[in-house]
PDB file of N, CA and C in Angstrom:
ATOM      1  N   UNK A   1      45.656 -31.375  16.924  1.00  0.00           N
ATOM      2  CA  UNK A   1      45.749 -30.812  15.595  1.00  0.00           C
ATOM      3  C   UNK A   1      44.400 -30.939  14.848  1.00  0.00           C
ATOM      4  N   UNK A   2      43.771 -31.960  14.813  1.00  0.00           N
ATOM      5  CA  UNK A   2      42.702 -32.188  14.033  1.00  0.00           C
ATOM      6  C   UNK A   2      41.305 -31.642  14.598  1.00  0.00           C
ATOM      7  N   UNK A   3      41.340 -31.661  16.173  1.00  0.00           N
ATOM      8  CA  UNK A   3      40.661 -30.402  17.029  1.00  0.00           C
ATOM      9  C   UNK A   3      40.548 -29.172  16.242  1.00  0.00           C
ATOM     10  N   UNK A   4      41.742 -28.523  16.310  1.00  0.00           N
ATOM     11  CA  UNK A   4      42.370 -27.021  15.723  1.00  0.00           C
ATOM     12  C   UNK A   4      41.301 -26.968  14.399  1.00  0.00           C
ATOM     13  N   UNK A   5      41.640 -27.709  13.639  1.00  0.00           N
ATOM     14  CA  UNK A   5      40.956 -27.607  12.463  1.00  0.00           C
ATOM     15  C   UNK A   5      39.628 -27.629  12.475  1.00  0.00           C
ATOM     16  N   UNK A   6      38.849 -28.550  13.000  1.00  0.00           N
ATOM     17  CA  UNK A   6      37.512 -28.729  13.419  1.00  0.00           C
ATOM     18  C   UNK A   6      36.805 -27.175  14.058  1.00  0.00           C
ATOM     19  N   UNK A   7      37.973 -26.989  14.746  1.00  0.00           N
ATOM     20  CA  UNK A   7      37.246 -25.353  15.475  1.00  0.00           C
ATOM     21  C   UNK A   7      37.135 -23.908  14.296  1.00  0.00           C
ATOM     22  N   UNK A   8      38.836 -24.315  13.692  1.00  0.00           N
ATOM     23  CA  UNK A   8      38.571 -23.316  12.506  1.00  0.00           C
ATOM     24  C   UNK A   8      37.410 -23.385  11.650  1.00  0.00           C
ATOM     25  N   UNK A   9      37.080 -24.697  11.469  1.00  0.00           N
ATOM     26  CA  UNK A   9      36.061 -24.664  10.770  1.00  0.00           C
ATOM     27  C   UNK A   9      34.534 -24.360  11.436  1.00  0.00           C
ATOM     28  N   UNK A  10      34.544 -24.418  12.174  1.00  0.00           N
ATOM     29  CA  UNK A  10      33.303 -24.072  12.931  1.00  0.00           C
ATOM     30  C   UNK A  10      33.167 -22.664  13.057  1.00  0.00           C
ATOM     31  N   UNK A  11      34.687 -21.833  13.580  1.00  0.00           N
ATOM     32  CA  UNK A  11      34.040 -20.578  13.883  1.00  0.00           C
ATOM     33  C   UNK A  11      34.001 -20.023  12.310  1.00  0.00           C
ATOM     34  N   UNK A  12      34.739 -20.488  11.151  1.00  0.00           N
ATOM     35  CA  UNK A  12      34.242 -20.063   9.434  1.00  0.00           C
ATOM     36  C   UNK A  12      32.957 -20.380   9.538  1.00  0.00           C
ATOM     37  N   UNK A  13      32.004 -20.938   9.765  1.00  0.00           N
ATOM     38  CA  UNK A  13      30.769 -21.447   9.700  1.00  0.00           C
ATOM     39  C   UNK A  13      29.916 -20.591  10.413  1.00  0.00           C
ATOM     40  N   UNK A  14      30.593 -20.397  11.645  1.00  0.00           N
ATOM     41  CA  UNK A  14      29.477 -19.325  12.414  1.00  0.00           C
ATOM     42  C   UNK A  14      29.725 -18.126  12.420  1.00  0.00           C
ATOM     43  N   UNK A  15      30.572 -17.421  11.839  1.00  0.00           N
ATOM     44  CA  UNK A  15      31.082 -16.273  11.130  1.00  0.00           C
ATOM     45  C   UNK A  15      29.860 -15.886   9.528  1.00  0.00           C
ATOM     46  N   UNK A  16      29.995 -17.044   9.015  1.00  0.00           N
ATOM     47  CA  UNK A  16      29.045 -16.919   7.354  1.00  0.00           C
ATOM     48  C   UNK A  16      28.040 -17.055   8.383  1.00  0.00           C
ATOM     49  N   UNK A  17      27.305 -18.032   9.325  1.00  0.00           N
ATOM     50  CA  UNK A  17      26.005 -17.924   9.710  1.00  0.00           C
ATOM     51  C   UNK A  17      25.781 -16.565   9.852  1.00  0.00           C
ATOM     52  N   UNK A  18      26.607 -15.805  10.876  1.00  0.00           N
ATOM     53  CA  UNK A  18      25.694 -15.009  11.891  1.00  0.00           C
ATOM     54  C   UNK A  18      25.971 -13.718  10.534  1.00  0.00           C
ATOM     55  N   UNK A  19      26.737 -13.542   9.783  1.00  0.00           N
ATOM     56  CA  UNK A  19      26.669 -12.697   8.366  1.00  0.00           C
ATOM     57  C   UNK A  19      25.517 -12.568   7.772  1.00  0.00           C
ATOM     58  N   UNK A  20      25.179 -14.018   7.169  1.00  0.00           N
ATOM     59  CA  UNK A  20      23.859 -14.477   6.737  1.00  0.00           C
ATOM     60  C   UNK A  20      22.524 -13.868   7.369  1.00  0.00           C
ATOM     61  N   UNK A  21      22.765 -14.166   8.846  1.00  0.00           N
ATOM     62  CA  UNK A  21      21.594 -13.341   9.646  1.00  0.00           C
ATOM     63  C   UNK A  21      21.704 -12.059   9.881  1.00  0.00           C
ATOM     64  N   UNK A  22      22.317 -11.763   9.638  1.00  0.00           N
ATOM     65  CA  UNK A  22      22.672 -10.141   9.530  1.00  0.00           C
ATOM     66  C   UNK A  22      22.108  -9.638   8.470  1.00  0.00           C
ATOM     67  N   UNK A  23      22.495 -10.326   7.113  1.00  0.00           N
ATOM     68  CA  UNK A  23      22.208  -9.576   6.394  1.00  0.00           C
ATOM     69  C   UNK A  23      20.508  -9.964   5.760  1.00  0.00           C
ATOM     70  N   UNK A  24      19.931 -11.038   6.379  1.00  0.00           N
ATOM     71  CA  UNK A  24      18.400 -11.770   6.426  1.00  0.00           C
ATOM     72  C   UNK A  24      17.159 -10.365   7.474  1.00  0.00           C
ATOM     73  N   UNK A  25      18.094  -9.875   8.688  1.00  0.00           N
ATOM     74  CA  UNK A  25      17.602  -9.336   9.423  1.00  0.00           C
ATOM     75  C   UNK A  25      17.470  -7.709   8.702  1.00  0.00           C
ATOM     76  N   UNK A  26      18.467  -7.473   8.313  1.00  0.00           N
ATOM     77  CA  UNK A  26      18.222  -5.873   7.268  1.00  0.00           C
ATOM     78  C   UNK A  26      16.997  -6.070   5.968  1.00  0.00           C
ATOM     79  N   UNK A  27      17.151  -7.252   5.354  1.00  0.00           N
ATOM     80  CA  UNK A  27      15.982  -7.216   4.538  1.00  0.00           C
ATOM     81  C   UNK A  27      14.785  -7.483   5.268  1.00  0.00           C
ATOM     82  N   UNK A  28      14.737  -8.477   6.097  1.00  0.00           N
ATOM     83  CA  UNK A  28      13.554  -7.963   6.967  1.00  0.00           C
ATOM     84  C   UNK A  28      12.792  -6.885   7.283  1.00  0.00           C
ATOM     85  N   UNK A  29      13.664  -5.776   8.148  1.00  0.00           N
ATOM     86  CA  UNK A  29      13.294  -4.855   8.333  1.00  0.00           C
ATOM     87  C   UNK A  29      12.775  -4.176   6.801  1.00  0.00           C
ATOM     88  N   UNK A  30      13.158  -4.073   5.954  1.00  0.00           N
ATOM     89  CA  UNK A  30      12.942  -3.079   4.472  1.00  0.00           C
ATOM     90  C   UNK A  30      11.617  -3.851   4.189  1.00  0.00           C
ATOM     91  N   UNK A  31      11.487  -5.408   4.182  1.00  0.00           N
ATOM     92  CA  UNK A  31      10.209  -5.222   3.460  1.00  0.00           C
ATOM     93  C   UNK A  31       9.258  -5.339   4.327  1.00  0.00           C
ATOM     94  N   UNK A  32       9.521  -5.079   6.041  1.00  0.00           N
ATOM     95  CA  UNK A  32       8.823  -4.789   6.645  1.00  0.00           C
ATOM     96  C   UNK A  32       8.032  -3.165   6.484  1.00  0.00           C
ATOM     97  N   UNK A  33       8.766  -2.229   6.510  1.00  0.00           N
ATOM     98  CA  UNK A  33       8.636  -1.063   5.836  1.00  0.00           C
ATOM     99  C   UNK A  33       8.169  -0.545   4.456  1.00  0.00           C
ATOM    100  N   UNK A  34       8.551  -1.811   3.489  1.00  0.00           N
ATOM    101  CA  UNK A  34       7.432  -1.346   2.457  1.00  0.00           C
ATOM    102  C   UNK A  34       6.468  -1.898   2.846  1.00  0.00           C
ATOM    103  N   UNK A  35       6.366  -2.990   3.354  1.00  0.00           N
ATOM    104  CA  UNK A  35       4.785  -3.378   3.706  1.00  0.00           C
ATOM    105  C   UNK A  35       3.893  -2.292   4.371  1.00  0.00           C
ATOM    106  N   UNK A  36       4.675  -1.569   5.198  1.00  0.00           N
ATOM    107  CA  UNK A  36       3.815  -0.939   5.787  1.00  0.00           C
ATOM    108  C   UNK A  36       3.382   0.444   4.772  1.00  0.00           C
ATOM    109  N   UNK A  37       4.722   1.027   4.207  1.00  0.00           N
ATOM    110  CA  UNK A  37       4.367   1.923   3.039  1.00  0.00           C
ATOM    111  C   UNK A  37       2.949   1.582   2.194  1.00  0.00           C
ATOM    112  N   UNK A  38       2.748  -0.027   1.858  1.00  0.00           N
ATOM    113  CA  UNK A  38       1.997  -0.515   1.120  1.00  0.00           C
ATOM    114  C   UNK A  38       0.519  -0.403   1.830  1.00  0.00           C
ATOM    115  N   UNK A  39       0.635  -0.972   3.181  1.00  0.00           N
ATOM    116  CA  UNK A  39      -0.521  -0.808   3.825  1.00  0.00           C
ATOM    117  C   UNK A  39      -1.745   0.748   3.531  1.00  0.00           C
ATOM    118  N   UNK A  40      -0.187   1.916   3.958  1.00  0.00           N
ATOM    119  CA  UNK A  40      -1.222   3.012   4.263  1.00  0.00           C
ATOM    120  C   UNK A  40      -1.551   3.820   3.228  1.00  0.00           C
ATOM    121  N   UNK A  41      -1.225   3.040   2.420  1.00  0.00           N
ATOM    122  CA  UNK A  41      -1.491   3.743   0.688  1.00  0.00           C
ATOM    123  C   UNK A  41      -2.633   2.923   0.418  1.00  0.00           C
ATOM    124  N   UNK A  42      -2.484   1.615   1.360  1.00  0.00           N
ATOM    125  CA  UNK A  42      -3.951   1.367   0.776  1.00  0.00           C
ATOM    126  C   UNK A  42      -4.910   1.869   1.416  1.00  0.00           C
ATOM    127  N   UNK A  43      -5.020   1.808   2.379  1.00  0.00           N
ATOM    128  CA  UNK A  43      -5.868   2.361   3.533  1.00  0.00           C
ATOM    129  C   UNK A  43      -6.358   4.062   3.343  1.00  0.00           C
ATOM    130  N   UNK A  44      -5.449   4.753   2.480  1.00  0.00           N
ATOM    131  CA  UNK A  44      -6.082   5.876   1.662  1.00  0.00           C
ATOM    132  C   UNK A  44      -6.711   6.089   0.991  1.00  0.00           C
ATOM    133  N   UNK A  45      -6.604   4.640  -0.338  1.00  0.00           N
ATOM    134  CA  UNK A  45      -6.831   4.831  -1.367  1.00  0.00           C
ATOM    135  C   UNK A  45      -8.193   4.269  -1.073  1.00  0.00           C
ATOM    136  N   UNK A  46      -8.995   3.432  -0.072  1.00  0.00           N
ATOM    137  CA  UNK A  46      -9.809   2.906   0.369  1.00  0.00           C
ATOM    138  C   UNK A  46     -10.849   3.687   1.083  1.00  0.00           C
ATOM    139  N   UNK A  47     -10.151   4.962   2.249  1.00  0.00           N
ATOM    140  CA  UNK A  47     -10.598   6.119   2.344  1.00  0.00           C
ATOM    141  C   UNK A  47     -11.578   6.901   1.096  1.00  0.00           C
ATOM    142  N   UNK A  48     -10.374   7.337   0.282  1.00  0.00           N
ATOM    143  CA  UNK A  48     -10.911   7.934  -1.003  1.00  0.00           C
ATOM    144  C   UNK A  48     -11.875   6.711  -1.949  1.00  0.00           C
ATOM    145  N   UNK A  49     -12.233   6.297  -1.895  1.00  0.00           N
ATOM    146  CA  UNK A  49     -12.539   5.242  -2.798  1.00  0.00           C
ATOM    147  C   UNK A  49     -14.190   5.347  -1.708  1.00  0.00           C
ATOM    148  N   UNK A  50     -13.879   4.973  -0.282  1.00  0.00           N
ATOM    149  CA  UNK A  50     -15.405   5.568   0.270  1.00  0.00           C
ATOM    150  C   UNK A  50     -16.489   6.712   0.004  1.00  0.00           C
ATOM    151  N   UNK A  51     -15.303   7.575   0.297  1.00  0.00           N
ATOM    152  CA  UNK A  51     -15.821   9.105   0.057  1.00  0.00           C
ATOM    153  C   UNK A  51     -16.381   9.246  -1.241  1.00  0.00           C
ATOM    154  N   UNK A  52     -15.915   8.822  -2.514  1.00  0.00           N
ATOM    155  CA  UNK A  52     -16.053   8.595  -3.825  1.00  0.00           C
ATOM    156  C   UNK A  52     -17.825   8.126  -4.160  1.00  0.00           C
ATOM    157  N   UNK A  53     -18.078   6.997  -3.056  1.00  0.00           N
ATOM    158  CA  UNK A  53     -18.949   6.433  -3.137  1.00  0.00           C
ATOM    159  C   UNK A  53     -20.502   6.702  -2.606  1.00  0.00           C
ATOM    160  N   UNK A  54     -19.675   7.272  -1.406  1.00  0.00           N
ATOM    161  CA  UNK A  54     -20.535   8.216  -0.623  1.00  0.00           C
ATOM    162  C   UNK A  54     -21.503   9.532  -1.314  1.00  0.00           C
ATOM    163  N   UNK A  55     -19.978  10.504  -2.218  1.00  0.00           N
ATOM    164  CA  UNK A  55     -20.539  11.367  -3.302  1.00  0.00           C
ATOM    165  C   UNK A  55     -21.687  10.684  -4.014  1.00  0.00           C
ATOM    166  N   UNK A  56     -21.107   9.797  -5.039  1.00  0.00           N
ATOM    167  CA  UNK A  56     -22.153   9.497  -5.588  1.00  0.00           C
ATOM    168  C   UNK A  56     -23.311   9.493  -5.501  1.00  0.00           C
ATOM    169  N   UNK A  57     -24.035   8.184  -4.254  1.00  0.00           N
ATOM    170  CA  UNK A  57     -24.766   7.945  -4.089  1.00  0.00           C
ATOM    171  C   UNK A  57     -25.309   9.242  -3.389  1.00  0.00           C
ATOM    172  N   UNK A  58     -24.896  10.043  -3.210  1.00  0.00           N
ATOM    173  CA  UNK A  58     -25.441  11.291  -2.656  1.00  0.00           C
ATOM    174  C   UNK A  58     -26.023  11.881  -3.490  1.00  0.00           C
ATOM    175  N   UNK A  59     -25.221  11.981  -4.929  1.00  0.00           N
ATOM    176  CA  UNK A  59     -25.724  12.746  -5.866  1.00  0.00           C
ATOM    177  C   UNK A  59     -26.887  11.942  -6.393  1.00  0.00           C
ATOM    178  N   UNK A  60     -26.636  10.664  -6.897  1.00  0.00           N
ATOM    179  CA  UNK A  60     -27.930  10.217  -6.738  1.00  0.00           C
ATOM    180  C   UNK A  60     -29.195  10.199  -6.730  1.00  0.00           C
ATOM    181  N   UNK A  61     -29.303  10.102  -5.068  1.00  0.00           N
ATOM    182  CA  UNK A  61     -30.451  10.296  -4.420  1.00  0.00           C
ATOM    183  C   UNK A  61     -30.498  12.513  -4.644  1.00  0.00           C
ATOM    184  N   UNK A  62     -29.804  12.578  -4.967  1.00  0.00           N
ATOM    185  CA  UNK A  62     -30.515  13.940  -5.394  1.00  0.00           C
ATOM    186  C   UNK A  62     -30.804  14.209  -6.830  1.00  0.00           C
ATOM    187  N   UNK A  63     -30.816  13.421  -7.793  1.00  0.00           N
ATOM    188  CA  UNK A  63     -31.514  13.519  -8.905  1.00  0.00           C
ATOM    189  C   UNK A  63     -32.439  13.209  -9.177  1.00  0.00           C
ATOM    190  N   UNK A  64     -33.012  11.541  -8.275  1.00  0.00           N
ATOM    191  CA  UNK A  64     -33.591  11.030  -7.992  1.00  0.00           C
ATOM    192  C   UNK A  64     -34.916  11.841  -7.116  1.00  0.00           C
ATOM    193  N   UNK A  65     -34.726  12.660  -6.426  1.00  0.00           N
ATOM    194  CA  UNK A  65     -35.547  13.628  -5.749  1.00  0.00           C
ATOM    195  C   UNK A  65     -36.031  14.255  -6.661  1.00  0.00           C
ATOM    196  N   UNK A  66     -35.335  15.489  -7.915  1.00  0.00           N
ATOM    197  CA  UNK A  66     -35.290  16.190  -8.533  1.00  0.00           C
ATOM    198  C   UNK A  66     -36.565  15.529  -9.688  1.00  0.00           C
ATOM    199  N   UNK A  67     -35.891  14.190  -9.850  1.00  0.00           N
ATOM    200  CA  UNK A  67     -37.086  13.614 -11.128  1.00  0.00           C
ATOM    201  C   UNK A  67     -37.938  13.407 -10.493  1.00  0.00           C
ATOM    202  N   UNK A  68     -38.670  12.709  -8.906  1.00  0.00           N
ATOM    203  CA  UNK A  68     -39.925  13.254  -8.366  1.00  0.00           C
ATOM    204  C   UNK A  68     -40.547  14.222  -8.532  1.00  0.00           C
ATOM    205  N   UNK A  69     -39.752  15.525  -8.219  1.00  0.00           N
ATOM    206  CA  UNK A  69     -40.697  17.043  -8.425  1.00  0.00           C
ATOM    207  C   UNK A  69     -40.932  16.886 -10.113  1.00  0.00           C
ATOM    208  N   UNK A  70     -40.134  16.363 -10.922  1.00  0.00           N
ATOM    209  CA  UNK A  70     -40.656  16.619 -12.082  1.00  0.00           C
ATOM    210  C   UNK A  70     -42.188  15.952 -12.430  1.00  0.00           C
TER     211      UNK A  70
END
């Protein structure tokens, strides 16, 4: 009898565990996925943010030319 009980209580226990991990393993995955959302937005914005820089200094060195001939 006191077996019986001991087991009920165990498989209540590993019932809420493996729930618990269930529902640990779905948020996982999500903020695995915004992370990655997060990543390649940065990795754009880092892109653009080159190119940005690139312009510039392009323009720059072409004003910089321009006030030579002057």
């Amino acid at each position: 009898m006191t077996l019986e009980k001991y087991r009920r209580a165990d498989e209540a226990k590993i019932k809420e565990l493996t729930l618990q991990i269930e529902k640990l393993t779905i948020e996982v995955a999500r903020k695995a996925k915004e992370l990655e959302h997060e990543v390649t937005e940065t990795q754009a914005a880092q892109i653009e943010l080159d190119k940005t820089a690139e312009e510039f200094k392009r323009q720059n060195e072409e004003r910089h030319k321009i006030y030579l001939q002057l």
